[in-house]
N, C-alpha and C. Protein backbone atom coordinates (compact mmCIF):
# COMPACT_ATOMS: atom_id res chain seq x y z
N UNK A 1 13.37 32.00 -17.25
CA UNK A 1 13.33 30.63 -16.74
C UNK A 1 11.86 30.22 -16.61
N UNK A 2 11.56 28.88 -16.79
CA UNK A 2 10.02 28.56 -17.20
C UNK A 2 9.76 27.57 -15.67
N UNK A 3 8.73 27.63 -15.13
CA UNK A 3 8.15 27.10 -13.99
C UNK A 3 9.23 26.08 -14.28
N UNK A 4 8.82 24.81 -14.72
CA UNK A 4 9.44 23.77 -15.32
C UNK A 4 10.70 23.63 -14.68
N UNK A 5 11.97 24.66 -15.58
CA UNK A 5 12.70 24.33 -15.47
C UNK A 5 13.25 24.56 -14.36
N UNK A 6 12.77 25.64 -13.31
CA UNK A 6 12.80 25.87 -12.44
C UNK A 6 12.31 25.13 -10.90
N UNK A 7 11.35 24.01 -11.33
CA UNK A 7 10.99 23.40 -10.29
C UNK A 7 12.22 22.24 -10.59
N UNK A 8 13.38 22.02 -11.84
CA UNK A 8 13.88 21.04 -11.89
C UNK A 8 15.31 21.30 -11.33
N UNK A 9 15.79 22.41 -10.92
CA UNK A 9 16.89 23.15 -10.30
C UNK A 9 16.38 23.08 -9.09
N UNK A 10 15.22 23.50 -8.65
CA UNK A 10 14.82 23.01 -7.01
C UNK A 10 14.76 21.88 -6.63
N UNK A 11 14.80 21.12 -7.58
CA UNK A 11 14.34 19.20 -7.08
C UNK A 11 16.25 19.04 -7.33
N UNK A 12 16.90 19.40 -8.34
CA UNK A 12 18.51 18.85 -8.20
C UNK A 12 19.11 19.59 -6.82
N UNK A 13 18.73 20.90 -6.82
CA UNK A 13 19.80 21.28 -5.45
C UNK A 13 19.25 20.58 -3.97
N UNK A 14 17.83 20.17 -4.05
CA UNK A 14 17.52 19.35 -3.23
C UNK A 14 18.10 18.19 -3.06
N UNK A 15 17.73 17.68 -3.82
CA UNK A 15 18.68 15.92 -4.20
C UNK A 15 20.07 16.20 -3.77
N UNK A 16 20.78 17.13 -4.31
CA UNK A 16 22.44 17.08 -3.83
C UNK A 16 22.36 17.39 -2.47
N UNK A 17 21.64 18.23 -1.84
CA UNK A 17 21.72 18.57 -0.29
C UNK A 17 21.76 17.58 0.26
N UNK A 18 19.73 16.73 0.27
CA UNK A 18 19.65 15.77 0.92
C UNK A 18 20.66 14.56 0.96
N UNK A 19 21.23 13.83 0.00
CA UNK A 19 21.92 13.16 -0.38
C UNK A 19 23.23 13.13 0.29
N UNK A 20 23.65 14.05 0.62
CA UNK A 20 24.91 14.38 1.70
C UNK A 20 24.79 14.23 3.13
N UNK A 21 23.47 13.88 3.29
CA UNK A 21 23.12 13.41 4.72
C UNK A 21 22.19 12.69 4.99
N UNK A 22 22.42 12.09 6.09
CA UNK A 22 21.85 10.97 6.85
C UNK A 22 19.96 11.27 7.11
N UNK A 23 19.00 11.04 6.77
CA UNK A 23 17.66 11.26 6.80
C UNK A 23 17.48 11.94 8.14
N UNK A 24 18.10 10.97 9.52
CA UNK A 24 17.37 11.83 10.19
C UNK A 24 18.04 13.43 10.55
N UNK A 25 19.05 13.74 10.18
CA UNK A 25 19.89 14.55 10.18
C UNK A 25 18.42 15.90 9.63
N UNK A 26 18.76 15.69 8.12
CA UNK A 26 17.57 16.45 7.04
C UNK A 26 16.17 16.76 7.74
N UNK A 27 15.85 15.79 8.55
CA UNK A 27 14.86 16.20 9.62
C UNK A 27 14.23 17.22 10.47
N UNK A 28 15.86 17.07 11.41
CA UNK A 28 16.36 18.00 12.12
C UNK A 28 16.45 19.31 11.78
N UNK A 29 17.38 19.39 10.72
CA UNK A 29 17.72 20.76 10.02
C UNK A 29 16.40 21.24 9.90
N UNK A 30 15.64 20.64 9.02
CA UNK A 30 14.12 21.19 8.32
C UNK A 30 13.09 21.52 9.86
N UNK A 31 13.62 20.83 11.11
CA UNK A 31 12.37 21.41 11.75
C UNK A 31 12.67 22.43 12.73
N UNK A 32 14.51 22.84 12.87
CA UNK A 32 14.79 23.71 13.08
C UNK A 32 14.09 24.73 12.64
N UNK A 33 14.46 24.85 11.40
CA UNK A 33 14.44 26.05 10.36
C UNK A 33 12.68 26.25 10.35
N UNK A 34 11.85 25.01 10.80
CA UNK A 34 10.34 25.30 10.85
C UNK A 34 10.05 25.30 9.53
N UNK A 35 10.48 24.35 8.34
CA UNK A 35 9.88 23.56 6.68
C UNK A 35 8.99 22.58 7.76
N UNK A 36 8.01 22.92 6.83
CA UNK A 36 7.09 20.96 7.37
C UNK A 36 7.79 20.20 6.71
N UNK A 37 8.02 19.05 6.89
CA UNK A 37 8.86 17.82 6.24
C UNK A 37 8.65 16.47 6.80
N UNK A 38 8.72 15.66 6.11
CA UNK A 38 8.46 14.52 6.70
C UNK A 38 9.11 13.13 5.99
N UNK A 39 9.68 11.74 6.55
CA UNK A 39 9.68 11.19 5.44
C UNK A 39 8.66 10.03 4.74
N UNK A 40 9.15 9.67 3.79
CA UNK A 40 8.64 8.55 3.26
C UNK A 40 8.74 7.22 3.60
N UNK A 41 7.89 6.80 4.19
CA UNK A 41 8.16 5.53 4.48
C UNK A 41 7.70 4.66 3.57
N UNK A 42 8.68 3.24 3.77
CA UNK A 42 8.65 2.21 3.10
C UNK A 42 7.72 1.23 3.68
N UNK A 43 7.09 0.04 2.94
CA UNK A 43 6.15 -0.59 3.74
C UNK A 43 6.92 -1.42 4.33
N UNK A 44 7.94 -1.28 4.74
CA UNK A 44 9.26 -2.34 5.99
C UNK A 44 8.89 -0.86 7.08
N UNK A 45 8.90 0.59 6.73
CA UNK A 45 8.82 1.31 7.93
C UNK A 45 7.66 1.35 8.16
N UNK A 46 6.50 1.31 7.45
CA UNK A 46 5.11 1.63 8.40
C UNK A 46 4.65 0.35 9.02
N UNK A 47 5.50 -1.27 9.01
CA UNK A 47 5.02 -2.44 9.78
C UNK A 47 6.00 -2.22 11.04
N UNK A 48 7.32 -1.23 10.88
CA UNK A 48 7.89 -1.41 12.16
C UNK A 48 7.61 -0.12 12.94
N UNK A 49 7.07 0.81 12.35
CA UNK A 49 6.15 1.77 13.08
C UNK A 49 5.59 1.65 14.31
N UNK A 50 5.70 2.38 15.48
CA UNK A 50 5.02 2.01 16.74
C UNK A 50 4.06 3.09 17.03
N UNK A 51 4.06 3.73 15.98
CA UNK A 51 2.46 5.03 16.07
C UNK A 51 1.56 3.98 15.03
N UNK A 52 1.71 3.60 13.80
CA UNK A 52 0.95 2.51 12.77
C UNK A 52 -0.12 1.23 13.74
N UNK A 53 1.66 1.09 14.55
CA UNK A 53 0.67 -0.37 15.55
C UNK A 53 -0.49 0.27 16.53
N UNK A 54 -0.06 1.43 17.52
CA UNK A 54 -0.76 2.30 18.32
C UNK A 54 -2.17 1.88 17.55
N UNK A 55 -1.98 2.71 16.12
CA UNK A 55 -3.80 3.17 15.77
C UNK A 55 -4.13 2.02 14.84
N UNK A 56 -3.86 0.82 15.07
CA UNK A 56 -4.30 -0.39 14.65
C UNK A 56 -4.05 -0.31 13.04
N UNK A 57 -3.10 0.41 12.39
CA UNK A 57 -3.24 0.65 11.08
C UNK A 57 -2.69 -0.79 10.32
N UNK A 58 -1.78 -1.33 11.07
CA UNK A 58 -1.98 -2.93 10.47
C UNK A 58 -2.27 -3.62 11.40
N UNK A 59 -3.91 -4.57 9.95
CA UNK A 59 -4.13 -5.38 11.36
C UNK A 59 -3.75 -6.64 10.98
N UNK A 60 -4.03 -7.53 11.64
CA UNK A 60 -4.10 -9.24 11.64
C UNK A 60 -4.88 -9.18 11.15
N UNK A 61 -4.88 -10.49 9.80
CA UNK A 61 -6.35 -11.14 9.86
C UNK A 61 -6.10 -12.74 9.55
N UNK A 62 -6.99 -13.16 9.10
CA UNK A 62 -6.86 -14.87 9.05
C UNK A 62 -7.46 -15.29 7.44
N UNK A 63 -6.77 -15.81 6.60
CA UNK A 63 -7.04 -16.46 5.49
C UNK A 63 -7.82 -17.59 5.79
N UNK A 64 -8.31 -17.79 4.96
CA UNK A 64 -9.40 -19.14 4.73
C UNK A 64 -8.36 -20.34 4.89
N UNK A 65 -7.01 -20.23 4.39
CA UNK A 65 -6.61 -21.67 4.96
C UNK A 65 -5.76 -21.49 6.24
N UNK A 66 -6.03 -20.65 7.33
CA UNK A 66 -5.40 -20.54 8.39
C UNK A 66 -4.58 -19.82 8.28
N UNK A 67 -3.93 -19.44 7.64
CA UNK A 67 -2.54 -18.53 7.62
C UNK A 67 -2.92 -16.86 8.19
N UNK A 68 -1.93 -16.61 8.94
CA UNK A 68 -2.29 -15.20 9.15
C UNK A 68 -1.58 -14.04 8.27
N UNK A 69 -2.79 -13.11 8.23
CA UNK A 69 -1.81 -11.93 7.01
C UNK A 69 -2.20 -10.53 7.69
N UNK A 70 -0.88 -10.06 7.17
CA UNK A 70 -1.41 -8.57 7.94
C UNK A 70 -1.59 -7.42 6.64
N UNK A 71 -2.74 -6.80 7.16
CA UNK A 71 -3.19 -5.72 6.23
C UNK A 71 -3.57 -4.47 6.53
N UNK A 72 -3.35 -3.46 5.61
CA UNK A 72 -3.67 -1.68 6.27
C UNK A 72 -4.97 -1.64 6.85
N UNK A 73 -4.88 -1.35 8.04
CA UNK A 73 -6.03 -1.05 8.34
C UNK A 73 -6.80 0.22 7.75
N UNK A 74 -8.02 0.65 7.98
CA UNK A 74 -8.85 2.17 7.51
C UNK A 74 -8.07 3.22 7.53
N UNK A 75 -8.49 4.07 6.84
CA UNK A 75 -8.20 5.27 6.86
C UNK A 75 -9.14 6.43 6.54
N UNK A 76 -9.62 7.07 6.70
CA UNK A 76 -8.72 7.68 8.56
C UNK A 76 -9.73 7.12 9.66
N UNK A 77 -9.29 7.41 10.53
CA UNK A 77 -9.81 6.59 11.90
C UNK A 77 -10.75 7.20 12.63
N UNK A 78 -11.89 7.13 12.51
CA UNK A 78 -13.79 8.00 12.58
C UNK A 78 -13.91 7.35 14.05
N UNK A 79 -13.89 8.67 15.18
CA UNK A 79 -14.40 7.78 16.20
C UNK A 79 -15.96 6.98 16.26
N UNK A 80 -16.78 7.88 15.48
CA UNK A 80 -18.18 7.06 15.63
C UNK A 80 -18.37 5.93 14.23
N UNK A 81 -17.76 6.11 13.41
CA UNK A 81 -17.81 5.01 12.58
C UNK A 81 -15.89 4.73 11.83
N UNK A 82 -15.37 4.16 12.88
CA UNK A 82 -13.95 3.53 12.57
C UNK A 82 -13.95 2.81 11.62
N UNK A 83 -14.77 2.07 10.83
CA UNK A 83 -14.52 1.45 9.66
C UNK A 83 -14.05 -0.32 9.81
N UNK A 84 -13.98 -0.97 9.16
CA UNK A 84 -13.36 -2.30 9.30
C UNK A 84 -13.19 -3.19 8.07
N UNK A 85 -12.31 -3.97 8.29
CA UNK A 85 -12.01 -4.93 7.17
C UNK A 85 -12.84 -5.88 7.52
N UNK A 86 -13.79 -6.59 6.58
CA UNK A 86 -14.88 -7.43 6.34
C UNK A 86 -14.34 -8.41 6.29
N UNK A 87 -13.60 -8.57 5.11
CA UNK A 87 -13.35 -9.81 4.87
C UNK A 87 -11.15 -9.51 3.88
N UNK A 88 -11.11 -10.64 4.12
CA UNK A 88 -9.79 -10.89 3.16
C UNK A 88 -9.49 -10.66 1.38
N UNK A 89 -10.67 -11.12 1.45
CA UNK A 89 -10.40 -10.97 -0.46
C UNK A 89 -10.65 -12.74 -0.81
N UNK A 90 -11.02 -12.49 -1.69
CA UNK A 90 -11.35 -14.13 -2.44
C UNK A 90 -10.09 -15.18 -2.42
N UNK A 91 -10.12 -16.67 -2.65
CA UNK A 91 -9.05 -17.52 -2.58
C UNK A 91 -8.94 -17.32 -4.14
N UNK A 92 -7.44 -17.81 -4.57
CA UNK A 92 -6.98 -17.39 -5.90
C UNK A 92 -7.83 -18.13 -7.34
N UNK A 93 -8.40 -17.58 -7.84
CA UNK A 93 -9.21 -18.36 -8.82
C UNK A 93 -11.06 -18.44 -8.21
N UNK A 94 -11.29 -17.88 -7.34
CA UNK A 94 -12.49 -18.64 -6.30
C UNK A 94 -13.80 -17.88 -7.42
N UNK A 95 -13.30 -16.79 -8.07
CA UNK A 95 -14.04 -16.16 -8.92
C UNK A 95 -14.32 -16.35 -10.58
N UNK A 96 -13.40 -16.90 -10.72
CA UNK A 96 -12.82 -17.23 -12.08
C UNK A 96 -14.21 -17.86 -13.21
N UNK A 97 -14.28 -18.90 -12.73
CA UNK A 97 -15.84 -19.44 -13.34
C UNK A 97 -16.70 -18.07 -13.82
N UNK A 98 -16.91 -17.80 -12.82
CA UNK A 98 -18.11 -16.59 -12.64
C UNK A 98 -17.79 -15.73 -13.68
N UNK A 99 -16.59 -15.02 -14.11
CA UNK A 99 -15.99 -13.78 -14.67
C UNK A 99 -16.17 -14.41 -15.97
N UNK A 100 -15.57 -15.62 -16.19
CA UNK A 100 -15.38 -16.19 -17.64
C UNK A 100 -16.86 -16.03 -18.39
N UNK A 101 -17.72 -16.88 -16.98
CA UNK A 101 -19.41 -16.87 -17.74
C UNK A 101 -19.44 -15.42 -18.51
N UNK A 102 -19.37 -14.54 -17.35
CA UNK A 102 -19.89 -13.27 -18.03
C UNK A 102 -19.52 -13.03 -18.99
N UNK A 103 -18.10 -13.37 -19.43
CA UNK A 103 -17.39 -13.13 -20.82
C UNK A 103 -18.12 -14.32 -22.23
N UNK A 104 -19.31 -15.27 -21.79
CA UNK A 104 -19.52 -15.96 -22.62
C UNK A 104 -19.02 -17.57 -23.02
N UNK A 105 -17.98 -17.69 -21.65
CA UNK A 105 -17.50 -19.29 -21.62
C UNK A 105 -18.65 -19.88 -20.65
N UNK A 106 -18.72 -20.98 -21.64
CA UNK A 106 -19.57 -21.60 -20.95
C UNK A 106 -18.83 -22.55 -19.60
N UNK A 107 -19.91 -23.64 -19.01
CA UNK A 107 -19.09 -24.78 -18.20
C UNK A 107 -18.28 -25.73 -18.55
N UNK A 108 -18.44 -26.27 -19.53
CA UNK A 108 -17.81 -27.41 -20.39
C UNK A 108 -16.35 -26.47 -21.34
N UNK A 109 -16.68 -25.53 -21.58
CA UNK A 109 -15.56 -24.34 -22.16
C UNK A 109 -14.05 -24.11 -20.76
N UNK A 110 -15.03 -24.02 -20.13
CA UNK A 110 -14.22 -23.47 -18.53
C UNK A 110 -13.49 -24.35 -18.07
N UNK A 111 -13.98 -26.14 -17.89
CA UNK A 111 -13.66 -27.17 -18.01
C UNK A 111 -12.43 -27.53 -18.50
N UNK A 112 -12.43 -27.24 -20.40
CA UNK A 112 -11.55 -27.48 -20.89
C UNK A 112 -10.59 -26.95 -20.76
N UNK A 113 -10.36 -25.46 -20.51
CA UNK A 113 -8.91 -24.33 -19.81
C UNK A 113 -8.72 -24.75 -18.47
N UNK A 114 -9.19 -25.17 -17.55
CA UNK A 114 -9.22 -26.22 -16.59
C UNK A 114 -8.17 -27.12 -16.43
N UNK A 115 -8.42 -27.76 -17.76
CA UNK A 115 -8.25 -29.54 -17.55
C UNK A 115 -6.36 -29.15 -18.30
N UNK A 116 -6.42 -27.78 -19.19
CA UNK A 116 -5.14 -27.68 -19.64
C UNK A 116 -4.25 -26.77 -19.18
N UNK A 117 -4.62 -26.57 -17.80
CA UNK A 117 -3.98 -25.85 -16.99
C UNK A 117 -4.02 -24.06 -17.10
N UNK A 118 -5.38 -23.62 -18.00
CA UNK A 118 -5.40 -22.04 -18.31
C UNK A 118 -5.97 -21.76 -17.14
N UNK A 119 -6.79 -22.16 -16.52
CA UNK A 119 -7.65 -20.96 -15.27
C UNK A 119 -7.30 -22.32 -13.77
């Protein structure tokens, strides 16, 4: 039997186990038995997370047109230098001009994909 096919008989008898039960069930069992295990969360579980909120891992922030958005905070969390989100990220297109130049469109070029709805 080749690593391979063998890690693919460990991943099916897994799958059929897990699959027969309820996540937090599989949990349980695994921390009985003392497997590290853990699950996967979805980004619906790490916003309803109450250890995520604890260590500020999503934060608020504020878009340029008022709207609020929430985003991952740092990782990992440095007590003497914690890290921070600067800024949001550019408004959609706010760069566009700029990128095209570099590619060799000019203003009057940029204009015209502009005026016909390309950029």
């Amino acid at each position: 039997m080749t690593a391979e096919s063998s890690t693919t008989t460990s991943d099916a008898a897994i799958t059929s186990w897990t699959s027969q039960r309820e996540l937090e069930d599989v949990l349980k069992i695994m921390a009985a038995a003392e497997v590290p295990c853990g699950r996967v969360y979805t980004a619906a579980d790490i916003a309803a997370d109450p250890h995520y909120k604890a260590r500020e891992m999503i934060q608020q922030h504020q878009l340029s047109d008022g709207n609020a958005i929430e985003l991952p905070g740092i990782v990992p969390k440095l007590s003497a230098t914690p890290g921070q989100t600067r800024w949001v990220g550019p408004r959609l297109g706010e760069h566009s001009q700029e990128v095209l130049a570099s590619l060799g469109i000019d203003a009057a070029s940029f204009e015209g994909l502009r005026a016909r709805g390309i950029v």
